[in-house]
PDB file of N, CA and C in Angstrom:
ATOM      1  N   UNK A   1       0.846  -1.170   0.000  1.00  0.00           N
ATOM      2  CA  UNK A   1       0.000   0.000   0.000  1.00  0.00           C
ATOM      3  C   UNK A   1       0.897   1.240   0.000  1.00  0.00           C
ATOM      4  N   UNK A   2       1.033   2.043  -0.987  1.00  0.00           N
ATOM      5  CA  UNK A   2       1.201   3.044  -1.180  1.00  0.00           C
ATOM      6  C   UNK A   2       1.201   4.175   0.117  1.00  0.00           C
ATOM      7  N   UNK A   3       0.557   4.272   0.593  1.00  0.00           N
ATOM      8  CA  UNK A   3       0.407   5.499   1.802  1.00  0.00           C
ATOM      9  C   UNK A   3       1.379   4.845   2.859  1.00  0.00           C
ATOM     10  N   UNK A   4       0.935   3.853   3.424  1.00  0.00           N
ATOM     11  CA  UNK A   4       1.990   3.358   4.106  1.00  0.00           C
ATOM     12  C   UNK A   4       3.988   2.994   3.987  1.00  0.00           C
ATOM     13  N   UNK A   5       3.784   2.666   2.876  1.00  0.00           N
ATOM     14  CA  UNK A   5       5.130   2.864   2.212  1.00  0.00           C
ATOM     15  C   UNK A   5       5.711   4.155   2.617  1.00  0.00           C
ATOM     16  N   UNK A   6       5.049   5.345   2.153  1.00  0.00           N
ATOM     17  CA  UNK A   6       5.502   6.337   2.003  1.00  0.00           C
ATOM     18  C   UNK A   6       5.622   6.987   3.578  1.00  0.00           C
ATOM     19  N   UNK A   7       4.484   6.535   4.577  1.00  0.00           N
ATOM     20  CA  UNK A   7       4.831   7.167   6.087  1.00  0.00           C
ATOM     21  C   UNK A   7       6.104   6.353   6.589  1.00  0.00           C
ATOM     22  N   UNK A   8       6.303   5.150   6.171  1.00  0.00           N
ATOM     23  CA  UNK A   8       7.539   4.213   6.707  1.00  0.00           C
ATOM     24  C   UNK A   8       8.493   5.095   6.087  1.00  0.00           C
ATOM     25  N   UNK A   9       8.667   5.064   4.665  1.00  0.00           N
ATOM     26  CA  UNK A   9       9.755   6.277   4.405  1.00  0.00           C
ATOM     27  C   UNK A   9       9.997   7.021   5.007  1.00  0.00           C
ATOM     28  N   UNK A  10       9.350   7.855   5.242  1.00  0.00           N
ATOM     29  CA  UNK A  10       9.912   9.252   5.937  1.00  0.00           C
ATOM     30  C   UNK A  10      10.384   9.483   7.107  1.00  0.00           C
ATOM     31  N   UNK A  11       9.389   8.301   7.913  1.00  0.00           N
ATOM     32  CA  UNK A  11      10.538   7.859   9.323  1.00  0.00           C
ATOM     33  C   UNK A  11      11.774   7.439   8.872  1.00  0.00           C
ATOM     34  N   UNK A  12      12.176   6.996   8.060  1.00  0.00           N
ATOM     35  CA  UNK A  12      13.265   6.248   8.064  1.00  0.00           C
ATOM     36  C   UNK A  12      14.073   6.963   7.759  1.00  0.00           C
ATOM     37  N   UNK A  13      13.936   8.195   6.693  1.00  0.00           N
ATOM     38  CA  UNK A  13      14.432   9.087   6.277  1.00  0.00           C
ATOM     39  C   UNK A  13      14.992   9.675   7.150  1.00  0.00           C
ATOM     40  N   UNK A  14      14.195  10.475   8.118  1.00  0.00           N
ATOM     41  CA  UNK A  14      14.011  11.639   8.759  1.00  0.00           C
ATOM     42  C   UNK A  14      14.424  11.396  10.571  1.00  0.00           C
ATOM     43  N   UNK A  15      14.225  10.087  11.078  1.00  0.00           N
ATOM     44  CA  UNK A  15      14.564   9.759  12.648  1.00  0.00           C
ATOM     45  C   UNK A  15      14.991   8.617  12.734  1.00  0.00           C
ATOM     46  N   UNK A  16      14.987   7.725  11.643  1.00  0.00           N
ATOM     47  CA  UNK A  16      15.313   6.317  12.507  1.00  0.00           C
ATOM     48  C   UNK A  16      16.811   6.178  12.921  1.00  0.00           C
ATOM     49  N   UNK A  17      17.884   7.099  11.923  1.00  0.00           N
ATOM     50  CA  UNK A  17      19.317   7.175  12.181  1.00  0.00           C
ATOM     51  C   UNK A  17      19.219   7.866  13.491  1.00  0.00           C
ATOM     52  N   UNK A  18      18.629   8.587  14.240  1.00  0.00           N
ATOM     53  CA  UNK A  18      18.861   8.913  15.521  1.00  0.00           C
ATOM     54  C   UNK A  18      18.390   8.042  16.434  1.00  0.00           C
ATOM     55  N   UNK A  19      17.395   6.921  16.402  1.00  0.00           N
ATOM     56  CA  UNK A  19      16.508   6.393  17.173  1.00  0.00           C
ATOM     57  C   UNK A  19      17.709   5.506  18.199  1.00  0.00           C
ATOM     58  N   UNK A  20      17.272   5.174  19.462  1.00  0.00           N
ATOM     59  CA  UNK A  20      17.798   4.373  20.279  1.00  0.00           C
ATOM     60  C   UNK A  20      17.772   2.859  19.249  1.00  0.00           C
ATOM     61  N   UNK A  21      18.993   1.533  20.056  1.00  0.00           N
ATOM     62  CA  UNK A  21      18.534   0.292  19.600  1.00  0.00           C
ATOM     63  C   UNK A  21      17.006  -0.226  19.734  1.00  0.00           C
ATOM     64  N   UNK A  22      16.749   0.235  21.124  1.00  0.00           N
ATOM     65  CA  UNK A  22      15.434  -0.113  21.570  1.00  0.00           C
ATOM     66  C   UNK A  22      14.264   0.127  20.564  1.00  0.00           C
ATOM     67  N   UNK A  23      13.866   1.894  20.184  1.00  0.00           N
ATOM     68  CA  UNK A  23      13.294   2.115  19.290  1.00  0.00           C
ATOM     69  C   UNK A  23      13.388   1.107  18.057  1.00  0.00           C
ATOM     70  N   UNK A  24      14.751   0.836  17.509  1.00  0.00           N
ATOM     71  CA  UNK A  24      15.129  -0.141  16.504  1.00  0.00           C
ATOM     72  C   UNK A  24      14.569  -1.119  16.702  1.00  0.00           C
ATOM     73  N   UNK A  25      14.081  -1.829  17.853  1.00  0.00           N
ATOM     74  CA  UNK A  25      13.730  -3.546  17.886  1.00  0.00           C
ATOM     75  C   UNK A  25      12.239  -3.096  18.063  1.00  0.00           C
ATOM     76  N   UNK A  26      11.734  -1.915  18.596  1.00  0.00           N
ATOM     77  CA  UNK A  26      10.283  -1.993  18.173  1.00  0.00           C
ATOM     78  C   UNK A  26       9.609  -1.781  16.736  1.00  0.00           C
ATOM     79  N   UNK A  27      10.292  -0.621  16.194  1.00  0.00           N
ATOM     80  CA  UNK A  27      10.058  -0.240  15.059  1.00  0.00           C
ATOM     81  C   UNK A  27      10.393  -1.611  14.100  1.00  0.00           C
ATOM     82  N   UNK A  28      11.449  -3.026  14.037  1.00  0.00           N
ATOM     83  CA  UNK A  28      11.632  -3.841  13.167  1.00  0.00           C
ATOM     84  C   UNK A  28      10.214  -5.190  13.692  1.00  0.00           C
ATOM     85  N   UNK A  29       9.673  -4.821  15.177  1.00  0.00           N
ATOM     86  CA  UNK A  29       8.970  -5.204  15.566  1.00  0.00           C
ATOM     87  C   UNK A  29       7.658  -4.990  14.567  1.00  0.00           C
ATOM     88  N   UNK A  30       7.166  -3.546  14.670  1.00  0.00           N
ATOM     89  CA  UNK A  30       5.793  -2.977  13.895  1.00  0.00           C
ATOM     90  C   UNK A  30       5.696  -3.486  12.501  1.00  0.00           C
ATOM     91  N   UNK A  31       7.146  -3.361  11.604  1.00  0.00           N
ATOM     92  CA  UNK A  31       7.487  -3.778  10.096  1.00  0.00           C
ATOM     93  C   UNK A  31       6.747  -5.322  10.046  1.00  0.00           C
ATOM     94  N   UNK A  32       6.858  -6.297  11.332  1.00  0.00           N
ATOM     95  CA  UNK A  32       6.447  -7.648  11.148  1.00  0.00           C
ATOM     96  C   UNK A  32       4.995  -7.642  11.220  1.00  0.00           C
ATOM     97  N   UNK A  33       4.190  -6.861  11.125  1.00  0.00           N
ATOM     98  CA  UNK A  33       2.466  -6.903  11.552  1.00  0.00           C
ATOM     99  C   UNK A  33       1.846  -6.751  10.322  1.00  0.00           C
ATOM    100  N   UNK A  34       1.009  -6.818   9.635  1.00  0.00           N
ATOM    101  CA  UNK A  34       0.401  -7.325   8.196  1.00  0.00           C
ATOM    102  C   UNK A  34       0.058  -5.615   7.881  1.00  0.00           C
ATOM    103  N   UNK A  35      -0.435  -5.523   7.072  1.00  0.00           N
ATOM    104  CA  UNK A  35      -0.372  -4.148   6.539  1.00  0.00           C
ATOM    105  C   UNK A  35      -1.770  -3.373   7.403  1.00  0.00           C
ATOM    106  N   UNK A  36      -2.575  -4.082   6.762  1.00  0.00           N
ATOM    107  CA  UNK A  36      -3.835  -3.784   7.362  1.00  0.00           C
ATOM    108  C   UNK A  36      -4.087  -3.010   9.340  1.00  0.00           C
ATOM    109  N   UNK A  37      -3.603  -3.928   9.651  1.00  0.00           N
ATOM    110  CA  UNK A  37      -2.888  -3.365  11.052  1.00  0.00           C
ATOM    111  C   UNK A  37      -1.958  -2.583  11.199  1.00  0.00           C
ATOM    112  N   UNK A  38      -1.379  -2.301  10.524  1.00  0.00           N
ATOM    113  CA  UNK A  38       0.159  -0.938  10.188  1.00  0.00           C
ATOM    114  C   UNK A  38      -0.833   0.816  10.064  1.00  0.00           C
ATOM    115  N   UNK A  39      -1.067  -0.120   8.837  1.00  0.00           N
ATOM    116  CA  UNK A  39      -2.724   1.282   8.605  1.00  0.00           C
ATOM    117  C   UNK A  39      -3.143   1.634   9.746  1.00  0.00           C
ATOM    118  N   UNK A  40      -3.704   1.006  10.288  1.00  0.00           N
ATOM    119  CA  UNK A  40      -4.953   0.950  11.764  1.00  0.00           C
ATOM    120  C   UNK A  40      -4.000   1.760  12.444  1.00  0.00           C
ATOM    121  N   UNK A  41      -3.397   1.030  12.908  1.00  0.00           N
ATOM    122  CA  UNK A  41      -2.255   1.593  13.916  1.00  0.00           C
ATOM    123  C   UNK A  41      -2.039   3.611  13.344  1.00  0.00           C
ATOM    124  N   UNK A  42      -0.737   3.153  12.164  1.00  0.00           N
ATOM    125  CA  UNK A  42      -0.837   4.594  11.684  1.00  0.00           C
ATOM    126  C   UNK A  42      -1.247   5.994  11.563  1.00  0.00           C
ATOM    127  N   UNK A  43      -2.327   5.467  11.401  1.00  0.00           N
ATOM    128  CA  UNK A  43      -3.990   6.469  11.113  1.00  0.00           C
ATOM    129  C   UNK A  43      -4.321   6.917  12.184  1.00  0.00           C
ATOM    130  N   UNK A  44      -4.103   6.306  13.046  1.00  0.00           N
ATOM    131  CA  UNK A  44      -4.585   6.384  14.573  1.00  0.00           C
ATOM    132  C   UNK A  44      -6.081   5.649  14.924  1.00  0.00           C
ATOM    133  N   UNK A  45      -6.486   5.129  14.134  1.00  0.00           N
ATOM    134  CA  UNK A  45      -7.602   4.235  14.358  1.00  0.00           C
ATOM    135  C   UNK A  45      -7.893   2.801  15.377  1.00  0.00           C
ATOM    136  N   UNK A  46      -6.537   2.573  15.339  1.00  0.00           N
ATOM    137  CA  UNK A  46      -6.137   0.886  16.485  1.00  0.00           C
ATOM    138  C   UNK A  46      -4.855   1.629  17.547  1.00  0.00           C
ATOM    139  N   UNK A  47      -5.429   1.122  18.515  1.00  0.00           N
ATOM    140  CA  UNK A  47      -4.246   1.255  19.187  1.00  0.00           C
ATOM    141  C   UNK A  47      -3.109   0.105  19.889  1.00  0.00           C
ATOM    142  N   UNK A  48      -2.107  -0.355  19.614  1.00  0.00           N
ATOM    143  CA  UNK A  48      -1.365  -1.191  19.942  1.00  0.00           C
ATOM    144  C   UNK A  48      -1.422  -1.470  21.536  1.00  0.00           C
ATOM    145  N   UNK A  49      -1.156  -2.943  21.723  1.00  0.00           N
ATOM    146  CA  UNK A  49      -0.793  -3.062  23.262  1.00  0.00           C
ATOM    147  C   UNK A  49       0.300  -3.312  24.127  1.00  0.00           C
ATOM    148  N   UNK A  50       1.505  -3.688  23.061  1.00  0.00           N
ATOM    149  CA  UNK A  50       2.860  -3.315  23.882  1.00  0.00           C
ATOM    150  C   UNK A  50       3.148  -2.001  23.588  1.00  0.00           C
ATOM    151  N   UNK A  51       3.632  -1.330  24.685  1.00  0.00           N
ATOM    152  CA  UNK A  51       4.147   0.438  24.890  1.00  0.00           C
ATOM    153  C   UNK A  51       5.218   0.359  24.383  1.00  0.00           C
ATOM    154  N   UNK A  52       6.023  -0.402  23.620  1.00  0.00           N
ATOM    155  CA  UNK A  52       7.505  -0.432  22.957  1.00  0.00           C
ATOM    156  C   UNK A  52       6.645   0.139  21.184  1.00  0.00           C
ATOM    157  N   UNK A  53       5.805  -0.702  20.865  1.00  0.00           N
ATOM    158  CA  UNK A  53       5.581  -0.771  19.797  1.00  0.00           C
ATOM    159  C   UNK A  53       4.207   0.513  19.188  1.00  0.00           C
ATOM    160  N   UNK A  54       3.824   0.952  20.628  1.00  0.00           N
ATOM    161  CA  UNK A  54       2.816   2.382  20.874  1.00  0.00           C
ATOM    162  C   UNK A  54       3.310   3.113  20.630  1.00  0.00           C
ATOM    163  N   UNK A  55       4.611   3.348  21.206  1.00  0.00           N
ATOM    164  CA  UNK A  55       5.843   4.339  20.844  1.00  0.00           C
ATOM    165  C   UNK A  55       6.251   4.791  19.357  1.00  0.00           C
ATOM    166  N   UNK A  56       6.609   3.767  19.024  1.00  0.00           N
ATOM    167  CA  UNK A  56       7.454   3.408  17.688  1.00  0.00           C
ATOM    168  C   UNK A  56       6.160   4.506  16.922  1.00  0.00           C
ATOM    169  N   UNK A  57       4.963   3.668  16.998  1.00  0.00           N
ATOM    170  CA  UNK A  57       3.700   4.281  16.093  1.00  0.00           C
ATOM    171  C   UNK A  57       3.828   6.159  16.296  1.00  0.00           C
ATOM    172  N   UNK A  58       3.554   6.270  17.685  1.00  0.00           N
ATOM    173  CA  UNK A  58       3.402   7.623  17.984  1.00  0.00           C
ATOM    174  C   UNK A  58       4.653   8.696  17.028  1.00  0.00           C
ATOM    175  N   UNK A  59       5.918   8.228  17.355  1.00  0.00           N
ATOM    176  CA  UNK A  59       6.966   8.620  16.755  1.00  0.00           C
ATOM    177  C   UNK A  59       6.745   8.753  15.782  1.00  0.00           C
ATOM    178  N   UNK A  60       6.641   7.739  14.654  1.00  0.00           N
ATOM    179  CA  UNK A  60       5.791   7.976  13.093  1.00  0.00           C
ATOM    180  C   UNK A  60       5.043   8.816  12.717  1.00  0.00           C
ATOM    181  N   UNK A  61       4.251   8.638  13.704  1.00  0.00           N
ATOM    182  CA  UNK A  61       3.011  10.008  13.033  1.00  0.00           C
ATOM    183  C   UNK A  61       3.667  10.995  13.432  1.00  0.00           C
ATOM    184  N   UNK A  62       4.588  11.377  14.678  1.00  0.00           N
ATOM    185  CA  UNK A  62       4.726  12.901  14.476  1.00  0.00           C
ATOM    186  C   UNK A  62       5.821  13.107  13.849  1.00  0.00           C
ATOM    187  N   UNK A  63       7.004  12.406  13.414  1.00  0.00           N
ATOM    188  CA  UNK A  63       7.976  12.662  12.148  1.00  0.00           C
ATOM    189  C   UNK A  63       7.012  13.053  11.134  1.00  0.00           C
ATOM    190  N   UNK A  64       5.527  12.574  10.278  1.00  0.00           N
ATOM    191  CA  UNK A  64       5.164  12.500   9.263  1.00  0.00           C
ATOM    192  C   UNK A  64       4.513  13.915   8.996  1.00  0.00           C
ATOM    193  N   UNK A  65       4.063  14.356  10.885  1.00  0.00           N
ATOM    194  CA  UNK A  65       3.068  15.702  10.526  1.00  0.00           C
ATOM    195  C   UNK A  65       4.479  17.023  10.519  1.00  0.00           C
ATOM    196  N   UNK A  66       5.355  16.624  10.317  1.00  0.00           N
ATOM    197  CA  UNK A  66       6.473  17.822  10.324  1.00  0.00           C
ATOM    198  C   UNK A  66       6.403  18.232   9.321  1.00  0.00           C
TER     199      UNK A  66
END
């Protein structure tokens, strides 16, 4: 999916070279969840239930609204 592609980009672009390892094992964490749920998550529509991987999300969206 297209939209998603492109919000993963820009994190990656834009923060993941600064991110802690930790951030790193959640964020390679979120990459493993099917798309459909990436969306959810993303959008802000689902909310995740490990706080490693709540994080990771939150971070995303606000790299994306910069």
């Amino acid at each position: 999916m297209r939209e998603l592609d492109e919000l993963l980009a820009r994190y990656l672009e834009n923060a993941h070279g600064r991110a802690s390892e930790s951030e790193k094992a959640a964020f390679r964490k979120l990459l493993m969840l099917a798309d459909p749920d990436l969306i959810g998550y993303l959008l802000g529509s689902q909310k995740h239930d490990d706080p490693d991987i709540a994080d990771a999300i939150e971070k995303i969206r606000r790299n994306t609204q910069t």
